[in-house]
Each structure stands twice: as C-alpha cells, then as structure tokens.
N, C-alpha and C. Protein backbone atom coordinates (compact mmCIF):
# COMPACT_ATOMS: atom_id res chain seq x y z
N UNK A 1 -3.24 -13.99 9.05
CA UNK A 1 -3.37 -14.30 7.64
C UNK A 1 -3.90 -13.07 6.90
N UNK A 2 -3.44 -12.67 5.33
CA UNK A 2 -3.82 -11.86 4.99
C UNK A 2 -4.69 -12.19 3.83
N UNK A 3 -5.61 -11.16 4.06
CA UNK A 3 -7.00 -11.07 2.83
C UNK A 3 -5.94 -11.23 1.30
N UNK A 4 -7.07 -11.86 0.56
CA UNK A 4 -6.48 -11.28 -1.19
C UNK A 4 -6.17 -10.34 -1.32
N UNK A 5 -7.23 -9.26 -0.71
CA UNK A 5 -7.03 -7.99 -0.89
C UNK A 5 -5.58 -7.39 -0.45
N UNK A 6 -5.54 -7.80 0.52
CA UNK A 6 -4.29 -7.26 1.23
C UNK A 6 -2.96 -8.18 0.33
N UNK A 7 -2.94 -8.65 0.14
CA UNK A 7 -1.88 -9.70 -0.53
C UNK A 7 -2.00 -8.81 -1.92
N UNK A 8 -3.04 -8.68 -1.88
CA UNK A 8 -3.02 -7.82 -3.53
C UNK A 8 -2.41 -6.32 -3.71
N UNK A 9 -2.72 -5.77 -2.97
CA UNK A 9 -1.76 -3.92 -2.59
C UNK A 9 -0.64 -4.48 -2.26
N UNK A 10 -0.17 -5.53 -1.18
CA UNK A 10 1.39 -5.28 -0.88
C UNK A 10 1.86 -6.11 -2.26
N UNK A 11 1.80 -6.67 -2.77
CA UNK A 11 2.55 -7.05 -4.01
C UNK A 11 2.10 -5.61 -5.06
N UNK A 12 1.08 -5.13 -5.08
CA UNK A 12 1.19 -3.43 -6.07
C UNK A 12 2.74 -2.82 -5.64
N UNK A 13 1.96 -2.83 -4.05
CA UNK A 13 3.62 -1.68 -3.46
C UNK A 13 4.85 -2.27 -3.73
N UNK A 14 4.80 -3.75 -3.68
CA UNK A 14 6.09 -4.05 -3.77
C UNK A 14 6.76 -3.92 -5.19
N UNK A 15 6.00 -4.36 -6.44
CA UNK A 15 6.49 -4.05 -7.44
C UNK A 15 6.38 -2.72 -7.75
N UNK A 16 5.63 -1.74 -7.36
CA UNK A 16 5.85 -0.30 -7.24
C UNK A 16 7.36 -0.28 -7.34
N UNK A 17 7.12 -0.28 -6.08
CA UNK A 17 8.76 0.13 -5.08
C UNK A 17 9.90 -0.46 -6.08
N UNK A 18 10.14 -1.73 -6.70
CA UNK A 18 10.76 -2.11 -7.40
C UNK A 18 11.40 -1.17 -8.26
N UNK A 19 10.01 -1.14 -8.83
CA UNK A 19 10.12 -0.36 -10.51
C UNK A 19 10.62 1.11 -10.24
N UNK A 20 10.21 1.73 -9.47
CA UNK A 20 10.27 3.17 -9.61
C UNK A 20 11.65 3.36 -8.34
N UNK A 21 11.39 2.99 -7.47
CA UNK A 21 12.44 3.49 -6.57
C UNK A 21 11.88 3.55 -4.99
N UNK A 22 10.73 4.11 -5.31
CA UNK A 22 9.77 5.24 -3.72
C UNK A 22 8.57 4.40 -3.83
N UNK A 23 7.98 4.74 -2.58
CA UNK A 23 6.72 4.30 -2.89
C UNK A 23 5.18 4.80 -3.77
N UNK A 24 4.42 4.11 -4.06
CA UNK A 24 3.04 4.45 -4.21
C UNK A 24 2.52 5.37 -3.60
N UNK A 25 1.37 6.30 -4.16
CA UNK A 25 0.55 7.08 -3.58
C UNK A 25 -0.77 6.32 -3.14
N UNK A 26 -1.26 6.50 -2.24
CA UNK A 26 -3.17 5.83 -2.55
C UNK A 26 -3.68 5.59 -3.54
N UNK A 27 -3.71 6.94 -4.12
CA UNK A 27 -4.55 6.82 -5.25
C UNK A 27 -3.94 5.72 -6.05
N UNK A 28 -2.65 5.91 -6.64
CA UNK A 28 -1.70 5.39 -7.78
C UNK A 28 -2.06 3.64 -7.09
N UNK A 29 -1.91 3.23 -5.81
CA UNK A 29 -2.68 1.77 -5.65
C UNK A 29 -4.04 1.65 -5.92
N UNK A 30 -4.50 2.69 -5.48
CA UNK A 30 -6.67 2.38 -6.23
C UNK A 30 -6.12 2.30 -7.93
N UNK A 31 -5.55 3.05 -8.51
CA UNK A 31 -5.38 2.87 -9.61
C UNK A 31 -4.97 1.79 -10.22
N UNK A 32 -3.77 0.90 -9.47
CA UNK A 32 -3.46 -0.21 -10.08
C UNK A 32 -3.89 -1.47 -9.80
N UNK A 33 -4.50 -1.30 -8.92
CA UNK A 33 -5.17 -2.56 -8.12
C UNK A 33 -7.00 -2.44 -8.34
N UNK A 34 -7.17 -1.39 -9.03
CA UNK A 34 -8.71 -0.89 -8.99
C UNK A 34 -9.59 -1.21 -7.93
N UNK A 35 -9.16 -0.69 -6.58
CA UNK A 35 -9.80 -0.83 -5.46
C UNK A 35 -10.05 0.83 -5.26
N UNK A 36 -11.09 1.22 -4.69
CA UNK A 36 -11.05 2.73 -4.23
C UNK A 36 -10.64 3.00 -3.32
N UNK A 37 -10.10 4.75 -3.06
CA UNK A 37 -8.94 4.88 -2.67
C UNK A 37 -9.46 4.84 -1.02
N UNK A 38 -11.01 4.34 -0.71
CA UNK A 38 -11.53 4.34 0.56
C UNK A 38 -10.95 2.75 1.11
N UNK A 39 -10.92 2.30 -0.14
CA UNK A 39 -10.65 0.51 0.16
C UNK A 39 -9.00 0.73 0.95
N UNK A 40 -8.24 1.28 -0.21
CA UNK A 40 -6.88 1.28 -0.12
C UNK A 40 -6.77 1.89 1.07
N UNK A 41 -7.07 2.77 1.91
CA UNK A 41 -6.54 3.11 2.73
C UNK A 41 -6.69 2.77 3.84
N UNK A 42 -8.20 1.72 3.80
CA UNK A 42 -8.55 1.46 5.13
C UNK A 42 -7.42 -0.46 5.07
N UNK A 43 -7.09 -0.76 4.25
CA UNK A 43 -6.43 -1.60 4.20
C UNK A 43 -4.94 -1.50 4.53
N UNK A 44 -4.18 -0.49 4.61
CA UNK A 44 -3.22 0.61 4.48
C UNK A 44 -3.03 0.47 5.92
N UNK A 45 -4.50 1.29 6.43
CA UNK A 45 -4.32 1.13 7.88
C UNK A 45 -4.15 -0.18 8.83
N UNK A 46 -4.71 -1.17 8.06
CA UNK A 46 -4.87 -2.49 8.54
C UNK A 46 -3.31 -3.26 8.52
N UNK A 47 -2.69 -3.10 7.20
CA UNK A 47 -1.64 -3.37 7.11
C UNK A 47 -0.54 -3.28 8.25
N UNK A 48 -0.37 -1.47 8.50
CA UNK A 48 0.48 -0.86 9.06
C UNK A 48 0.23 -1.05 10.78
N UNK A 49 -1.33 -1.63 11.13
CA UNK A 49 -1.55 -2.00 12.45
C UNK A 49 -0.78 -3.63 12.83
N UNK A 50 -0.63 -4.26 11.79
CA UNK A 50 0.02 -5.92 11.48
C UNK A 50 0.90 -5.75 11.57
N UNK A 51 1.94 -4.55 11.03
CA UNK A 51 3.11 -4.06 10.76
C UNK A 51 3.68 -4.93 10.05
N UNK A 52 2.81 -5.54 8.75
CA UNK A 52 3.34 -5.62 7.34
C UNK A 52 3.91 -4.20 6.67
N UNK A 53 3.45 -2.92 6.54
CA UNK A 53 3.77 -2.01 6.28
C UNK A 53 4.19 -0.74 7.39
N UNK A 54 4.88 0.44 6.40
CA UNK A 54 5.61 1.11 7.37
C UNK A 54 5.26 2.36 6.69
N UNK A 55 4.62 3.67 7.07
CA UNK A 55 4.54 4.77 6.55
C UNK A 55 4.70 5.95 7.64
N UNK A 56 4.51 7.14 6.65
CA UNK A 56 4.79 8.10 7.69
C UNK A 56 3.78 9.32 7.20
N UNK A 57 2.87 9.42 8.66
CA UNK A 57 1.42 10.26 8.33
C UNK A 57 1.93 11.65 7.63
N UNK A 58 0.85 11.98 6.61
CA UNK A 58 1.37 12.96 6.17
C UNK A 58 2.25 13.23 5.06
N UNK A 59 3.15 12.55 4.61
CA UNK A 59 3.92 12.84 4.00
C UNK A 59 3.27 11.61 2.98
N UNK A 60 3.87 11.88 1.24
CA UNK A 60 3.53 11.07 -0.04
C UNK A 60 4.51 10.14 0.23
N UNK A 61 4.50 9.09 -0.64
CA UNK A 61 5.47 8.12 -0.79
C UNK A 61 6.33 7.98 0.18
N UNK A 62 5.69 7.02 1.19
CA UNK A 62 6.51 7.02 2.50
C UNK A 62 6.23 5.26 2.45
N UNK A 63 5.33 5.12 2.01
CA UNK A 63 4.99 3.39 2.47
C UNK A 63 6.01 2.93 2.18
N UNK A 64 6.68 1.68 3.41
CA UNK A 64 7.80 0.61 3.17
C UNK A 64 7.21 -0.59 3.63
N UNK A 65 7.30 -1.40 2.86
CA UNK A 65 7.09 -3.15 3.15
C UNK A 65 8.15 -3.53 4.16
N UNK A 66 7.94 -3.70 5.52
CA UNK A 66 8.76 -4.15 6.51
C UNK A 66 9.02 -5.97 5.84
C-alpha cells in the first residue's frame, strides 16, 4: 500500500509526464508537491524499490511510472 505521500508524487509525475512529454526533475516534484527535495527523493527511492517507478541514475528526466 502506498503512503499519501507517495500517491501524491506519482500522480505529480504522472500529470507531469502528461503535460510536458518527459519526466520531472526532483526538485520540479519538491516544487509541485511542496515536499523537500530530501522528502522527494527518499520516496523516489522507495517507489523505484516497489517498482512503481522506473529511472535511470544519473541522468535528468528519466523517471517512468511502470
């Protein structure tokens, strides 16, 4: 089961992804979700261990909603 929190970034990313094309940066989710970007990422990581999400270290705008 996923936190609010977490329910709350993957619907950011997902309408991200919608709107623009690519994904979100960290920051640009602390920004829209006003979580800090320590929150976002450790959630990020949490996500991508569930393999709700899909990224690739290193590189920007890589997150994909599996």
């Amino acid at each position: 089961m996923l936190s609010e929190r977490q329910m709350h970034i993957l619907s950011y990313i997902k309408s991200f992804h919608e709107d623009k094309k690519y994904g979100p940066t960290i920051k640009e989710i602390a920004d829209g979700t006003g979580y800090s970007t320590t929150t976002v990422r450790n959630e990020l990581i949490s996500l991508e261990k569930r393999g709700f999400i899909t990224r690739e270290r290193g590189k920007y705008r890589t997150i994909v909603i599996n």
